[in-house]
N, C-alpha and C. Protein backbone atom coordinates (compact mmCIF):
# COMPACT_ATOMS: atom_id res chain seq x y z
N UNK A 1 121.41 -95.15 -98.94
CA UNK A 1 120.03 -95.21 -99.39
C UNK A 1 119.24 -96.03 -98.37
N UNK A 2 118.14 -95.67 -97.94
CA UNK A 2 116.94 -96.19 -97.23
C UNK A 2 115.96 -96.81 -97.61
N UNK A 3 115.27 -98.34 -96.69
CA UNK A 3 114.53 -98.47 -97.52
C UNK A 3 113.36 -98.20 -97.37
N UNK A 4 112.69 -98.21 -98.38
CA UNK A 4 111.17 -97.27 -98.60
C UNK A 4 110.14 -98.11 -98.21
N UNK A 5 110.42 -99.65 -98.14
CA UNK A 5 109.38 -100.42 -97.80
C UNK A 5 109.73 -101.68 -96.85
N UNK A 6 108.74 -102.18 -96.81
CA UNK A 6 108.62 -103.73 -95.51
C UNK A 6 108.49 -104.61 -96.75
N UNK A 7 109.50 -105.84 -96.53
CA UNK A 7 108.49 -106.62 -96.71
C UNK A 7 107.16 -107.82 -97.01
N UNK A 8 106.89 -108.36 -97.57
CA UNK A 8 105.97 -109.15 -97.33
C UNK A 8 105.70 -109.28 -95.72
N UNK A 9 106.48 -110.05 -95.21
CA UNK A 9 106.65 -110.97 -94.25
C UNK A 9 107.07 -109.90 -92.55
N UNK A 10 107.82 -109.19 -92.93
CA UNK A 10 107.48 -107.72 -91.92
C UNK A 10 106.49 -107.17 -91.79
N UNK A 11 105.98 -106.53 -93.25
CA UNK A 11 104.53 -106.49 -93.12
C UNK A 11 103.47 -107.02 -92.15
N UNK A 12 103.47 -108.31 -92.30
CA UNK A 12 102.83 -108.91 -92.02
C UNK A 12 102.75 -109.38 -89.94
N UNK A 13 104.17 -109.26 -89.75
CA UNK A 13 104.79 -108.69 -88.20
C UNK A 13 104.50 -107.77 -87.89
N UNK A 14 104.31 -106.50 -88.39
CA UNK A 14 104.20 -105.36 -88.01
C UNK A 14 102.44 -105.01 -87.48
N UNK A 15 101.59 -105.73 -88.40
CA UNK A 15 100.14 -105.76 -88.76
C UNK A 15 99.76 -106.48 -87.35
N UNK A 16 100.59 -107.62 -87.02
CA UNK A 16 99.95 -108.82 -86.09
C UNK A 16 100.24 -107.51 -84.68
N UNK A 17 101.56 -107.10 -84.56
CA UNK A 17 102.09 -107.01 -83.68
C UNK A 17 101.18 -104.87 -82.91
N UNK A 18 100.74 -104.62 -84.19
CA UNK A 18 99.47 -103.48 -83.92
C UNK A 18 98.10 -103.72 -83.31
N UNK A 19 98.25 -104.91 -83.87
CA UNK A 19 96.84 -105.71 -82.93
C UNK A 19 96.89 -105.55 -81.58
N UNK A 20 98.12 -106.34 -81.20
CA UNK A 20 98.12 -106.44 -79.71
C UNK A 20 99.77 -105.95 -79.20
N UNK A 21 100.36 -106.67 -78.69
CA UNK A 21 102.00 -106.86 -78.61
C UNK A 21 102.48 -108.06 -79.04
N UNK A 22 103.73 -107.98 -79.11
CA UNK A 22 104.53 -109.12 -79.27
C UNK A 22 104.30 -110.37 -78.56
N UNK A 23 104.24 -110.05 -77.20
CA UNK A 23 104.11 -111.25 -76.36
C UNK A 23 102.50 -111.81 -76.75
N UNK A 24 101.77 -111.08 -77.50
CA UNK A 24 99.86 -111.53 -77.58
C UNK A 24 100.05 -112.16 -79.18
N UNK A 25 100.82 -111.58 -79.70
CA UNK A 25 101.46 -112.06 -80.64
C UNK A 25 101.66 -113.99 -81.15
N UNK A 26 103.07 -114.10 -80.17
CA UNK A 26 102.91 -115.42 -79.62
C UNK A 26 101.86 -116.53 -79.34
N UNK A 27 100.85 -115.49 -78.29
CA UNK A 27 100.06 -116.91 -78.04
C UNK A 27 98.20 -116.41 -78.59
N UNK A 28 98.70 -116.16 -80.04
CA UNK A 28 97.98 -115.59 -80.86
C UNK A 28 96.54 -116.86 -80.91
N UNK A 29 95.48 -117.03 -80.90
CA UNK A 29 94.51 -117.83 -80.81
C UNK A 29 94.13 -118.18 -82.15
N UNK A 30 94.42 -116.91 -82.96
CA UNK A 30 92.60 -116.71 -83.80
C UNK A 30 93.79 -117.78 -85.04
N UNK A 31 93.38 -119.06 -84.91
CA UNK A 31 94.53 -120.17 -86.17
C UNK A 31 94.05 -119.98 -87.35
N UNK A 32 92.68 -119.74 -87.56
CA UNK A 32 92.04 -119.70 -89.01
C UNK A 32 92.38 -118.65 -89.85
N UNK A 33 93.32 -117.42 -88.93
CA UNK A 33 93.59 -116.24 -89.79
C UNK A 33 94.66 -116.78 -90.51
N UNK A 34 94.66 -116.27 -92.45
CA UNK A 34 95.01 -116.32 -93.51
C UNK A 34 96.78 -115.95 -92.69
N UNK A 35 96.72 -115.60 -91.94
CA UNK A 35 98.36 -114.40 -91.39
C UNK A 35 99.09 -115.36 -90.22
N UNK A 36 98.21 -115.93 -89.74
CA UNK A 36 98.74 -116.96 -88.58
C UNK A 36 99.88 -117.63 -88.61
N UNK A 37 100.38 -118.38 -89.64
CA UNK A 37 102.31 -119.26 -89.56
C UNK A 37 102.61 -118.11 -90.09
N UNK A 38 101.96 -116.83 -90.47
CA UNK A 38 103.51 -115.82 -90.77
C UNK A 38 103.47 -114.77 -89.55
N UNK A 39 102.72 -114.48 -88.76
CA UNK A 39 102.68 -114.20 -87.58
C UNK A 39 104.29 -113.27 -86.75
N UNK A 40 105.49 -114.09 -87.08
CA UNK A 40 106.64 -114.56 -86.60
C UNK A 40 107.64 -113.63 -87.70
N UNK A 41 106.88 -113.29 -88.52
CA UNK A 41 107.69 -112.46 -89.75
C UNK A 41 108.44 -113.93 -90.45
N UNK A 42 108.02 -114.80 -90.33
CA UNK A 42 108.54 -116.25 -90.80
C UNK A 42 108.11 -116.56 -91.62
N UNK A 43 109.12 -117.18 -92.82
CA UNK A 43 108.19 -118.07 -93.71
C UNK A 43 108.23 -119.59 -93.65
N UNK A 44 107.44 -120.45 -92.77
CA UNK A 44 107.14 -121.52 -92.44
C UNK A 44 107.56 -122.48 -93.59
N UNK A 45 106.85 -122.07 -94.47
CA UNK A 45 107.21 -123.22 -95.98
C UNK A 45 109.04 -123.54 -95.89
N UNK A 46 109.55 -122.51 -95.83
CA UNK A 46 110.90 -122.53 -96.13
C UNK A 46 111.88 -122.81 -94.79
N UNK A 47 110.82 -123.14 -93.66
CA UNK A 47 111.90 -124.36 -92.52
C UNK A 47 112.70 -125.44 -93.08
N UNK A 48 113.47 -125.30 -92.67
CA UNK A 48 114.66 -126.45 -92.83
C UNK A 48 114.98 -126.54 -93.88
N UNK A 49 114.70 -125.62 -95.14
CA UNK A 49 115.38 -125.27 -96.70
C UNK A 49 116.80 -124.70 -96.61
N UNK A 50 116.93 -123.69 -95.37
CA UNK A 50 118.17 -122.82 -95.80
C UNK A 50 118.95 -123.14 -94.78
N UNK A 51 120.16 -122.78 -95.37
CA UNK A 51 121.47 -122.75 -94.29
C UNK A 51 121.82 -124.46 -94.89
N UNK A 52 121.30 -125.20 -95.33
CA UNK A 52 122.46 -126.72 -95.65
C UNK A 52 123.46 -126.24 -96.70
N UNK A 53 124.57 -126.97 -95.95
CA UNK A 53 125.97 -127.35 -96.69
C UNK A 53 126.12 -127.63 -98.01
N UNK A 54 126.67 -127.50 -98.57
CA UNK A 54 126.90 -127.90 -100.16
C UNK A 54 127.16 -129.27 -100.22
N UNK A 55 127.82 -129.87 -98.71
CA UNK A 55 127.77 -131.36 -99.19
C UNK A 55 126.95 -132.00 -98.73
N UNK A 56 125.77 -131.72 -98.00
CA UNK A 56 124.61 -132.05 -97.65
C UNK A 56 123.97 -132.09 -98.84
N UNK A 57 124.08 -131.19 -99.82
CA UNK A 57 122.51 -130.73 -100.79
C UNK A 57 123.40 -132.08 -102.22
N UNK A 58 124.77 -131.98 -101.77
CA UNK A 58 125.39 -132.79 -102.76
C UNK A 58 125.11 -134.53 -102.46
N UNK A 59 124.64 -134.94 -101.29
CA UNK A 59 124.36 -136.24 -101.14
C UNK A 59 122.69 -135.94 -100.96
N UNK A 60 121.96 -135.72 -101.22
CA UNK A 60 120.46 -135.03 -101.26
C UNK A 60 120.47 -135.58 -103.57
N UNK A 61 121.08 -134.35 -103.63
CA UNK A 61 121.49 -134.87 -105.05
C UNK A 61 121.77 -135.86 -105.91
N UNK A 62 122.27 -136.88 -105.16
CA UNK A 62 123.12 -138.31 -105.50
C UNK A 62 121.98 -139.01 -105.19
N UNK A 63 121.48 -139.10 -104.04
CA UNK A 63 120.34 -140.14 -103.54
C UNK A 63 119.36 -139.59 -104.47
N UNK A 64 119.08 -138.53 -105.09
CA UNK A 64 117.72 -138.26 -105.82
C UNK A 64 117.57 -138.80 -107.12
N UNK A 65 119.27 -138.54 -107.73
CA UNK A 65 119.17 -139.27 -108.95
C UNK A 65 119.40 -140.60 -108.92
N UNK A 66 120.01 -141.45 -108.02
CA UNK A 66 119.64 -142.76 -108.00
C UNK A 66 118.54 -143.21 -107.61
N UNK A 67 117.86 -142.77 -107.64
CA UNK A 67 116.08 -143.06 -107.34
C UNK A 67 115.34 -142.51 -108.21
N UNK A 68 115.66 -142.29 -109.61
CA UNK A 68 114.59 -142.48 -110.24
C UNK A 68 114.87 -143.31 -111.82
N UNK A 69 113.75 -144.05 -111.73
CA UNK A 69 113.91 -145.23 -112.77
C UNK A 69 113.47 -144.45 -114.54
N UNK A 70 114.11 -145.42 -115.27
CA UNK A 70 114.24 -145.03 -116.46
C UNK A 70 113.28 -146.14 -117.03
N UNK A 71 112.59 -144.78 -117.39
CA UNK A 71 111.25 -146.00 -118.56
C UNK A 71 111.47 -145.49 -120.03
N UNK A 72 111.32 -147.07 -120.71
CA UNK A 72 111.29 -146.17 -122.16
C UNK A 72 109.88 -145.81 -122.65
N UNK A 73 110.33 -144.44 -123.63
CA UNK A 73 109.13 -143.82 -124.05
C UNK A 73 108.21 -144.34 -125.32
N UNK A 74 108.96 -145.42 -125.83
CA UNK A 74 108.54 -146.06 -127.07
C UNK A 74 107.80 -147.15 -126.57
């Protein structure tokens, strides 16, 4: 089976990259466009989210819950 669509973020590569080329792409100017950090078919927000270790996200985990204080609600 094939797929029938792009997307978001291909989309959005494919659109930049009709404009001009790839390489115009890159040293794309126009910053105020709504499309600009996805440009790259990238989703910027989600740098340095993926690919950690389980025992990375497991001491991420440990340090998070020892940092937060317990107030009472009464």
């Amino acid at each position: 089976m094939t797929k029938k669509y792009l997307s978001p973020l291909q989309s959005i590569r494919k659109y930049c990259v009709n404009i001009g080329s790839p390489n115009e792409v890159r040293n794309c100017t126009f910053i105020n466009c709504e499309l600009y950090p996805f440009r790259f078919g990238k989703n910027p927000n989600l740098k340095g989210k993926r690919g950690r270790s389980s025992e990375h996200m497991q001491r991420i985990r440990k340090k998070l819950k020892n940092s937060y204080v317990s107030v009472p609600l009464n």
